[in-house]
Protein backbone atom coordinates (compact mmCIF):
# COMPACT_ATOMS: atom_id res chain seq x y z
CA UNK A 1 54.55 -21.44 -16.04
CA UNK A 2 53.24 -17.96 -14.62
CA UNK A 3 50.15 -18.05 -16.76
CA UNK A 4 49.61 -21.44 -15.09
CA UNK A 5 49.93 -20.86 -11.86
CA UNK A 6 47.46 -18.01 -12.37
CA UNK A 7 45.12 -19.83 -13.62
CA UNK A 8 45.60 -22.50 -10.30
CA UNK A 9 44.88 -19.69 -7.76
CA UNK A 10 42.45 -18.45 -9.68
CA UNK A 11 40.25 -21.55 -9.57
CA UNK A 12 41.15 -22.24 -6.07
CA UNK A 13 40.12 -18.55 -5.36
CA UNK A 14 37.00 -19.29 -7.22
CA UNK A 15 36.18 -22.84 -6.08
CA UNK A 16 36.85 -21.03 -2.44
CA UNK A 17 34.43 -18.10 -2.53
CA UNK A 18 31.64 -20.95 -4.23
CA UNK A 19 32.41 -23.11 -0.98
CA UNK A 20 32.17 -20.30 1.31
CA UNK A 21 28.81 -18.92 -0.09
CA UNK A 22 27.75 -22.21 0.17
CA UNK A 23 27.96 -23.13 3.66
CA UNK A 24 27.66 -19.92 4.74
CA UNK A 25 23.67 -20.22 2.95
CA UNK A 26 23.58 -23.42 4.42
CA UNK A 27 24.99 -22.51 7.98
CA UNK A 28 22.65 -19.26 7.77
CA UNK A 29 19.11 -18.95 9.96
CA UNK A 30 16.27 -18.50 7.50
CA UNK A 31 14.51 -15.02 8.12
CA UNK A 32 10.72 -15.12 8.44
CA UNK A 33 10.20 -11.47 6.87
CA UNK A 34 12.11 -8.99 4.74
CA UNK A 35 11.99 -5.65 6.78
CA UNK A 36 13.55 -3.36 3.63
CA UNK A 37 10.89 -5.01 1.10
CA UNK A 38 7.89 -5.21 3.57
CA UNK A 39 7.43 -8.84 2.53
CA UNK A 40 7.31 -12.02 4.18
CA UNK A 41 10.25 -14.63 2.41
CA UNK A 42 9.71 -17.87 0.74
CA UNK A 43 10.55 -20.77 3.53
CA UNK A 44 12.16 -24.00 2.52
CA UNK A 45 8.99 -26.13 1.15
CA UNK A 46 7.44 -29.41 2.40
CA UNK A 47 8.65 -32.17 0.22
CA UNK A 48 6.33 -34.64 -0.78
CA UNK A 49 6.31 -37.48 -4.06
CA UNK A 50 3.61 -35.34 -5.62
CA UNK A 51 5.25 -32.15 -5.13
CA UNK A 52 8.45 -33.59 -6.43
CA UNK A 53 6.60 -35.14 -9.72
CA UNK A 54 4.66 -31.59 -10.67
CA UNK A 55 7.39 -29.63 -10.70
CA UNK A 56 5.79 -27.61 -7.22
CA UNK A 57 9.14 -28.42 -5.30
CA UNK A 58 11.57 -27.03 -7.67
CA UNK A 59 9.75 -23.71 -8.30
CA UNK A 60 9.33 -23.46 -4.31
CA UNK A 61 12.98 -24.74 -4.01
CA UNK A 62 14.10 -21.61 -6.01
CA UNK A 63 12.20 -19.02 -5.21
CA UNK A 64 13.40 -20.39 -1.08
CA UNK A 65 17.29 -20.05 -2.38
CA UNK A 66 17.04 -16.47 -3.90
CA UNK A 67 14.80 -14.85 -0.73
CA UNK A 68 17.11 -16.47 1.72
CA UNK A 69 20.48 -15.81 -0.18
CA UNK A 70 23.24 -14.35 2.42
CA UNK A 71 23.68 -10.63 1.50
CA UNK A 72 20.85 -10.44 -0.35
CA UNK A 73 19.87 -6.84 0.36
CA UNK A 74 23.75 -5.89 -0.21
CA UNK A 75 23.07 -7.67 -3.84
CA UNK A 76 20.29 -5.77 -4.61
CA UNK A 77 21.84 -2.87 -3.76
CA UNK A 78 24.86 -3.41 -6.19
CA UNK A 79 22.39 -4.27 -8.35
CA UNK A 80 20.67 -0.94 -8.55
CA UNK A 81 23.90 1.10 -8.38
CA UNK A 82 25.52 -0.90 -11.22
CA UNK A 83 22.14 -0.63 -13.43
CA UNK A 84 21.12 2.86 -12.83
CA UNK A 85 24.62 4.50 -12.09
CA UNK A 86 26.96 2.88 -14.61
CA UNK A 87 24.41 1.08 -17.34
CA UNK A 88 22.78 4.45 -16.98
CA UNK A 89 19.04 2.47 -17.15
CA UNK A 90 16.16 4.98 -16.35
CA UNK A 91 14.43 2.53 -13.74
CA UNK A 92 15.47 -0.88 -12.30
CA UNK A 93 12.20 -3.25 -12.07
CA UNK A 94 10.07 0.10 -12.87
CA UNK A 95 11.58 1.97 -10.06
CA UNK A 96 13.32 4.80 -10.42
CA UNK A 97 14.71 8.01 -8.17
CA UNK A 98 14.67 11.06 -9.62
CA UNK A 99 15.56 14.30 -6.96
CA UNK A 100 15.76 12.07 -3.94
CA UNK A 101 12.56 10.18 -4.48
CA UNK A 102 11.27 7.08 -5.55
CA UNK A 103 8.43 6.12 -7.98
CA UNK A 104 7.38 3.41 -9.80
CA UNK A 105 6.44 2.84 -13.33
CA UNK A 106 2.44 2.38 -13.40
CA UNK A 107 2.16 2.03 -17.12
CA UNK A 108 0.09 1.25 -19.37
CA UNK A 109 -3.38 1.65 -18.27
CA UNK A 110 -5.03 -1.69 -18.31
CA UNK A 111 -8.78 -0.93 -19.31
CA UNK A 112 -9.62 -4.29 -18.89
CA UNK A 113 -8.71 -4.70 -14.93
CA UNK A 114 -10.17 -1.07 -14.58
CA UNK A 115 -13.42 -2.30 -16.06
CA UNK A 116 -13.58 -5.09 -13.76
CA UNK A 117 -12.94 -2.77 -10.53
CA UNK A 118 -15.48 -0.83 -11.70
CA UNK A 119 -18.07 -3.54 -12.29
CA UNK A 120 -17.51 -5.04 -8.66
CA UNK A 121 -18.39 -1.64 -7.85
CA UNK A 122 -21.24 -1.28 -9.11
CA UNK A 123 -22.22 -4.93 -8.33
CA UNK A 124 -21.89 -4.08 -4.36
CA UNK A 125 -23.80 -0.82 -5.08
CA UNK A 126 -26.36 -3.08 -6.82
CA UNK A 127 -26.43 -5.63 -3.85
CA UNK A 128 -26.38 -3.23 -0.93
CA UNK A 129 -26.24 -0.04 -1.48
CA UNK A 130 -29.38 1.07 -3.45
CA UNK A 131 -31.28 3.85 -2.03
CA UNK A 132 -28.67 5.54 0.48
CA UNK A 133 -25.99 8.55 -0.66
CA UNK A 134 -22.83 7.31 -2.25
CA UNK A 135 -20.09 8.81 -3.09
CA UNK A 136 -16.84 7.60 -4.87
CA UNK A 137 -13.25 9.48 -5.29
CA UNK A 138 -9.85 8.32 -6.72
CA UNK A 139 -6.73 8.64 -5.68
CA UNK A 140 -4.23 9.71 -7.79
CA UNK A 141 -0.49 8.00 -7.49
CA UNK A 142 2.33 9.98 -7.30
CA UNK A 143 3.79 9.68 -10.30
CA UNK A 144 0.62 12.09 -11.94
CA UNK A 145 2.06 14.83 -10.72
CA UNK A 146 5.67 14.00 -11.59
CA UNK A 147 7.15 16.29 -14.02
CA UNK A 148 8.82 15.91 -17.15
CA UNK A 149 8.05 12.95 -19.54
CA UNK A 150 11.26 10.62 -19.42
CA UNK A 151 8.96 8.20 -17.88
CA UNK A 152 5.89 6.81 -19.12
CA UNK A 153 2.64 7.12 -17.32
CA UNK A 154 -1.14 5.54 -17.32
CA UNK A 155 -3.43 7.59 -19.09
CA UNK A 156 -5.30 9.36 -16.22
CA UNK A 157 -7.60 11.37 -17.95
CA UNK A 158 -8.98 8.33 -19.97
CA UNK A 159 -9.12 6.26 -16.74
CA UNK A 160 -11.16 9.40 -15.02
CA UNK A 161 -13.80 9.48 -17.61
CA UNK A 162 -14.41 5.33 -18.05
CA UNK A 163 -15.05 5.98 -14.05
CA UNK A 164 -17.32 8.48 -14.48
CA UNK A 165 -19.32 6.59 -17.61
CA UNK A 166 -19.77 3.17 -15.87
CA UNK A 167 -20.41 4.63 -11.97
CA UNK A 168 -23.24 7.17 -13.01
CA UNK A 169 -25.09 6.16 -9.61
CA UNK A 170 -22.83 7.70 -7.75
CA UNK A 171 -21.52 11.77 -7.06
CA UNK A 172 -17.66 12.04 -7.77
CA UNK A 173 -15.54 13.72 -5.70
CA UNK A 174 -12.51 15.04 -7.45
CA UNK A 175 -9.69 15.41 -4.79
CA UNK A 176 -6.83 15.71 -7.89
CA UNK A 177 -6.27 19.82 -7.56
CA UNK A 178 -6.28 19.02 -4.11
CA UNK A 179 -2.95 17.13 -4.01
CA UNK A 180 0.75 18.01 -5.14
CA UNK A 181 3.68 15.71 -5.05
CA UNK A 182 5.18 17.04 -2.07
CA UNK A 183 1.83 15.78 -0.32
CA UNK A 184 3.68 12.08 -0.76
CA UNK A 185 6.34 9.89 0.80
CA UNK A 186 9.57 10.17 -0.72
CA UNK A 187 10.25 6.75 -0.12
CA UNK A 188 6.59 5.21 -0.67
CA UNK A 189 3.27 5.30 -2.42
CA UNK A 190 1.73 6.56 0.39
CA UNK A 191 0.07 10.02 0.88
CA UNK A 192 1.33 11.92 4.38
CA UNK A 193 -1.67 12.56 6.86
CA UNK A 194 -0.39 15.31 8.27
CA UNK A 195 -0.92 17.28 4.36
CA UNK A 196 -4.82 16.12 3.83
CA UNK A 197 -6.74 18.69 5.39
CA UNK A 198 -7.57 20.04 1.90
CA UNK A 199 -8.81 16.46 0.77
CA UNK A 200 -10.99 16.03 4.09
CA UNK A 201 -12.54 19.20 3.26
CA UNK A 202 -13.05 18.63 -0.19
CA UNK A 203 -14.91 15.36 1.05
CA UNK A 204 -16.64 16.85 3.48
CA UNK A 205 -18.02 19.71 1.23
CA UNK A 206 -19.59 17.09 -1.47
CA UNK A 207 -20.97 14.76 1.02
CA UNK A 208 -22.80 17.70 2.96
CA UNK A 209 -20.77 17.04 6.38
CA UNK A 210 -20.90 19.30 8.66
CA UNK A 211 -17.70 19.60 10.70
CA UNK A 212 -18.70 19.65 14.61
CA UNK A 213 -16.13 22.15 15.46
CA UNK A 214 -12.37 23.27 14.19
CA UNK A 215 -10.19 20.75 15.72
CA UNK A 216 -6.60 21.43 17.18
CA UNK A 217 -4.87 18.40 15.30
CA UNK A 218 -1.35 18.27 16.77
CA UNK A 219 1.46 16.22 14.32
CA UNK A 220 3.38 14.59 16.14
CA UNK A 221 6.34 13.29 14.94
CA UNK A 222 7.48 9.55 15.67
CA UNK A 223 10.30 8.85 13.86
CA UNK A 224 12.29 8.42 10.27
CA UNK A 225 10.04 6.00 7.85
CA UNK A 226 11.79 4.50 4.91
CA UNK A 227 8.81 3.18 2.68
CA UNK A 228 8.13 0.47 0.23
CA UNK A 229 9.81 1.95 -2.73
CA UNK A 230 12.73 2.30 -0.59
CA UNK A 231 13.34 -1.16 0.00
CA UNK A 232 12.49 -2.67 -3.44
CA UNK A 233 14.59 0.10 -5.25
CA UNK A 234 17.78 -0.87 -3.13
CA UNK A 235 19.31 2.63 -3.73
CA UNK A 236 20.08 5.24 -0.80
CA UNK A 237 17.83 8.23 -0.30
CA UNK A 238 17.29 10.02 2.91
CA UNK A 239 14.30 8.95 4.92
CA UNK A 240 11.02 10.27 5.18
CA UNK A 241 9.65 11.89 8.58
CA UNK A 242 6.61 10.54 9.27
CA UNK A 243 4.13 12.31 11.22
CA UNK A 244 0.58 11.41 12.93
CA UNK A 245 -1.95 13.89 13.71
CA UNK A 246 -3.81 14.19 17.31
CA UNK A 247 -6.54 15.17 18.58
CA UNK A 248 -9.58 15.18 21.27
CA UNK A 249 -11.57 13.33 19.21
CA UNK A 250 -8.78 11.26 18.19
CA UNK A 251 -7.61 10.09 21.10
CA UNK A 252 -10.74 8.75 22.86
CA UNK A 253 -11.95 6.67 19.76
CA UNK A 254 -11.38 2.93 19.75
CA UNK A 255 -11.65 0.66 17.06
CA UNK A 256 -12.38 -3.13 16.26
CA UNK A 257 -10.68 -5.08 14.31
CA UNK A 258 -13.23 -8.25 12.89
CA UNK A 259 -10.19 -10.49 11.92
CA UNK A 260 -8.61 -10.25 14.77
CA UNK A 261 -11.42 -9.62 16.96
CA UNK A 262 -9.32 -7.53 18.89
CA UNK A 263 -10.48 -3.83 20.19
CA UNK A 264 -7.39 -1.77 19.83
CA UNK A 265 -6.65 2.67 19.50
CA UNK A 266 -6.78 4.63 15.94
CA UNK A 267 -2.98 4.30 16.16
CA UNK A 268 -1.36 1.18 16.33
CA UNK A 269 2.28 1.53 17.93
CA UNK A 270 3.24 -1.26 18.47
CA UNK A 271 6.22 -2.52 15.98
CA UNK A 272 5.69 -3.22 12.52
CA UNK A 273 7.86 -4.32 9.81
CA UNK A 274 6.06 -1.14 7.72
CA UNK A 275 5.65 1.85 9.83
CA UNK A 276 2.48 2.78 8.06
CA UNK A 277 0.85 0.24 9.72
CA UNK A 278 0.41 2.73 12.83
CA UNK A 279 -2.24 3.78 10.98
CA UNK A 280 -5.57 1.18 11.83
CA UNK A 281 -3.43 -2.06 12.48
CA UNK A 282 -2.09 -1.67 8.31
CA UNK A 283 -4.18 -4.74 6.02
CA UNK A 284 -6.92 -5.86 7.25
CA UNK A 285 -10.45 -6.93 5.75
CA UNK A 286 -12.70 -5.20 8.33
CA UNK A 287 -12.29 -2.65 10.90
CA UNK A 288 -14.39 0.09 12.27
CA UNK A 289 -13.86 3.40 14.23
CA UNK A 290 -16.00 4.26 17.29
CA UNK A 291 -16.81 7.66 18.44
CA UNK A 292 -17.83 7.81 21.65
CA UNK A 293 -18.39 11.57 22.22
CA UNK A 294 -20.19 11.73 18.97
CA UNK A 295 -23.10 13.98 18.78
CA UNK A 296 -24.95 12.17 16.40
CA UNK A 297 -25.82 8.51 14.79
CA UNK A 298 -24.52 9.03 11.91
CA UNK A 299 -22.31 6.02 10.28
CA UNK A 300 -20.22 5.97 7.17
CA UNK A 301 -18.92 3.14 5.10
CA UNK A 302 -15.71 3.33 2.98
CA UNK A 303 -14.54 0.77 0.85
CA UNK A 304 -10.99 1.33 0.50
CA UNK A 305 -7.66 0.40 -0.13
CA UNK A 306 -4.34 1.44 2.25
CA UNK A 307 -4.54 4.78 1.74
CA UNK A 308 -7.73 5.19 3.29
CA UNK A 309 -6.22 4.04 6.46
CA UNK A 310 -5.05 7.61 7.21
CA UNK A 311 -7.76 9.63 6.33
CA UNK A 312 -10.51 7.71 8.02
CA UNK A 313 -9.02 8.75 11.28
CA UNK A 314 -9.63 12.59 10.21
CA UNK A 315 -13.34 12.22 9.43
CA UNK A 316 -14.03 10.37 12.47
CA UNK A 317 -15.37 13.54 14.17
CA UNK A 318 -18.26 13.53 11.81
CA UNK A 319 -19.66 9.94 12.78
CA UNK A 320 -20.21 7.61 15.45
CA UNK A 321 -18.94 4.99 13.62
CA UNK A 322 -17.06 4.73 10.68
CA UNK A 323 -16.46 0.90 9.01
CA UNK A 324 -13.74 0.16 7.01
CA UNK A 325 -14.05 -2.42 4.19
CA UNK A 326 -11.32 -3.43 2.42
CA UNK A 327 -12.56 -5.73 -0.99
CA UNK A 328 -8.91 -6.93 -1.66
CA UNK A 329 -8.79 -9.11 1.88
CA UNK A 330 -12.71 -10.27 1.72
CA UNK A 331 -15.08 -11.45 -0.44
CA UNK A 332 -17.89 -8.99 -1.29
CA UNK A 333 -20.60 -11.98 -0.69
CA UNK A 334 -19.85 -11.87 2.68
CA UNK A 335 -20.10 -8.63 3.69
CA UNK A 336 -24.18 -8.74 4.78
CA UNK A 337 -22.58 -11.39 7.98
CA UNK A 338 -21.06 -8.22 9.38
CA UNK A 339 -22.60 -5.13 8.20
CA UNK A 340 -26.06 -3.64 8.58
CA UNK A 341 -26.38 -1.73 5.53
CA UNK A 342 -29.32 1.01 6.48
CA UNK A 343 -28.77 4.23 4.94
CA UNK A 344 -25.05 4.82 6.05
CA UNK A 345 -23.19 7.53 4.26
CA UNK A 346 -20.79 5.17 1.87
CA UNK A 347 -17.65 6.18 0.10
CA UNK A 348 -15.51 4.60 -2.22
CA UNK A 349 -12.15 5.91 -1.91
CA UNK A 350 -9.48 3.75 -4.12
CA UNK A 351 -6.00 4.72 -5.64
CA UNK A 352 -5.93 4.59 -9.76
CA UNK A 353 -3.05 1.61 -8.67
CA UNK A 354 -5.99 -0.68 -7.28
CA UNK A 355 -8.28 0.38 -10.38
CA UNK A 356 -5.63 -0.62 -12.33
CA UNK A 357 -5.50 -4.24 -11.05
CA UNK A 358 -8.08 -6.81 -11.05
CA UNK A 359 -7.95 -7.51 -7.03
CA UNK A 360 -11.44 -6.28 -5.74
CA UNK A 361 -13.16 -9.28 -4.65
């Protein structure tokens, strides 16, 4: 008699908690964005007989129920714990912590993506570019510099010298020596602005730039920043300080953005889901830098992924305009509506994460 009753307010317990969740998801507003995942969530889909016979409304249908689940970010938090803390895994969905930061698994390296980065490359250099001084340099992710080997990690030397073989039209700039982990977010991919004066002069060495004058760049500090890894991991680390630097130059530069045809300052503040966004409006397929008080005509092109979006702002001094092209938001073909090419200075500046994907268009 006791083992039944058990078993009675156990099922009513269980049928309870099932009807709870359930109208609770039901009875729940639908959130447009993901703030800890930097991610926009899947929306309840339009239903129509063709979508139903295909198959496209189910898939949609799911993907809707697990992005707008009630507590989802508290499940994927006891998710992490439970996997990493008690199943002792080394990463959860190739992210891992390891002394209060977060990195992700970029393994192996996939030659044939890299090859085909490589060749849009060179098929813009072929297009555009022949005849004026270009220069390439790649980013290294975090995780190079990560020691100890309980992790696995692309092969970055072989991915260096396939670079080098295939874009022998252009000078490399090796920025690697001029990097160190702590010159990273804890909680992100990202590198931190206020630590690149190294790489800027690297750059500027190789491409012949002569800096106008020493600068007084000011960091000024606006606030804790808790990156992408942070959010996708689901674990709790302390925050990253995130700084901007400031100066004369700086300040009176505006920029324009093409997709938004908007003219706007080097640093966006206005509210973002991902604070790194301050930098140059974050995405976007076009956008140049104007520099008013430059003393020259110079102009310099950089195709680029997010990480150029900080630096740009630190050569800006050099050039009265500086146009940002970014090959994962715009086609390639397109690129002679909006540019002049005439014997800017051009840089490609892309992270060995972008190589390693086949998303250059």
């Amino acid at each position: 008699m006791e083992d039944r009753t058990k078993n009675i307010v156990i099922t009513i317990g269980f049928v309870a908690i099932l009807t709870i969740l359930f109208w609770a998801n039901i009875l729940k507003q639908n959130q447009e964005i993901s703030i800890t995942e930097r991610r926009k969530l899947a929306q309840f889909p339009e239903i129509t007989l063709k979508k139903l016979i295909n198959g496209e409304v189910s898939n949609k249908i799911e993907k809707y129920t697990v992005d707008q689940f009630i507590g989802r970010d508290t499940f994927r938090s006891v998710k992490s714990f439970f996997s990493m803390n008690l199943l002792r895994q080394k990463d959860n969905n190739e992210l891992f912590e390891k002394d209060g930061a977060i990195y992700k698994i970029e393994y192996p390296l996939k030659e044939q993506n890299l090859n085909q980065s490589l060749d849009k490359i060179n098929e813009i250099y072929e297009k555009y570019l022949q005849g004026m001084p270009v220069y390439y340099a790649i980013i290294p992710d975090k995780n190079y510099y990560l020691k100890g080997d309980e992790h696995l990690k692309m092969d970055y030397d072989k991915l260096k010298q396939i670079a080098l073989c295939k874009l022998q039209h252009m000078k490399y700039i090796d920025i690697w020596e001029d990097l160190e982990l702590t010159d990273y977010y804890r909680t992100d991919l990202h590198w931190r602005q206020e630590n690149l004066q190294k790489v800027v002069k690297k750059i500027q060495t190789n491409m012949k730039i002569e800096s106008i004058k020493e600068l007084n760049d000011i960091p000024v500090n606006i606030g804790e920043f808790y990156g992408t890894y942070y959010g996708q991991l689901g674990v709790k680390v302390n925050p990253d300080e995130m700084y901007i630097l400031i100066n004369d130059v700086i300040e009176n530069c505006k920029t324009y953005n093409y997709e938004t045809k908007k003219v706007g300052n080097i640093y966006d503040k206005n509210d973002s889901r991902d604070k790194y966004d301050i930098y140059l409006s974050g995405a976007t397929p076009l956008i140049c830098i104007e520099n008013p008080n430059a003393n020259n005509s110079k102009e310099l092109l950089i195709f680029r992924d997010s990480y150029a979006s900080s630096l740009a702002p630190l050569l800006v001094q050099n050039y009265r305009k500086i146009t940002l092209i970014d090959l994962r938001y715009i086609s390639s073909t397109l690129l002679d509506n909006y540019i002049e090419f005439d014997h800017q200075d051009v840089l490609f500046l892309y992270s060995t994460l972008v190589l390693n994907q086949n998303v250059l268009k």
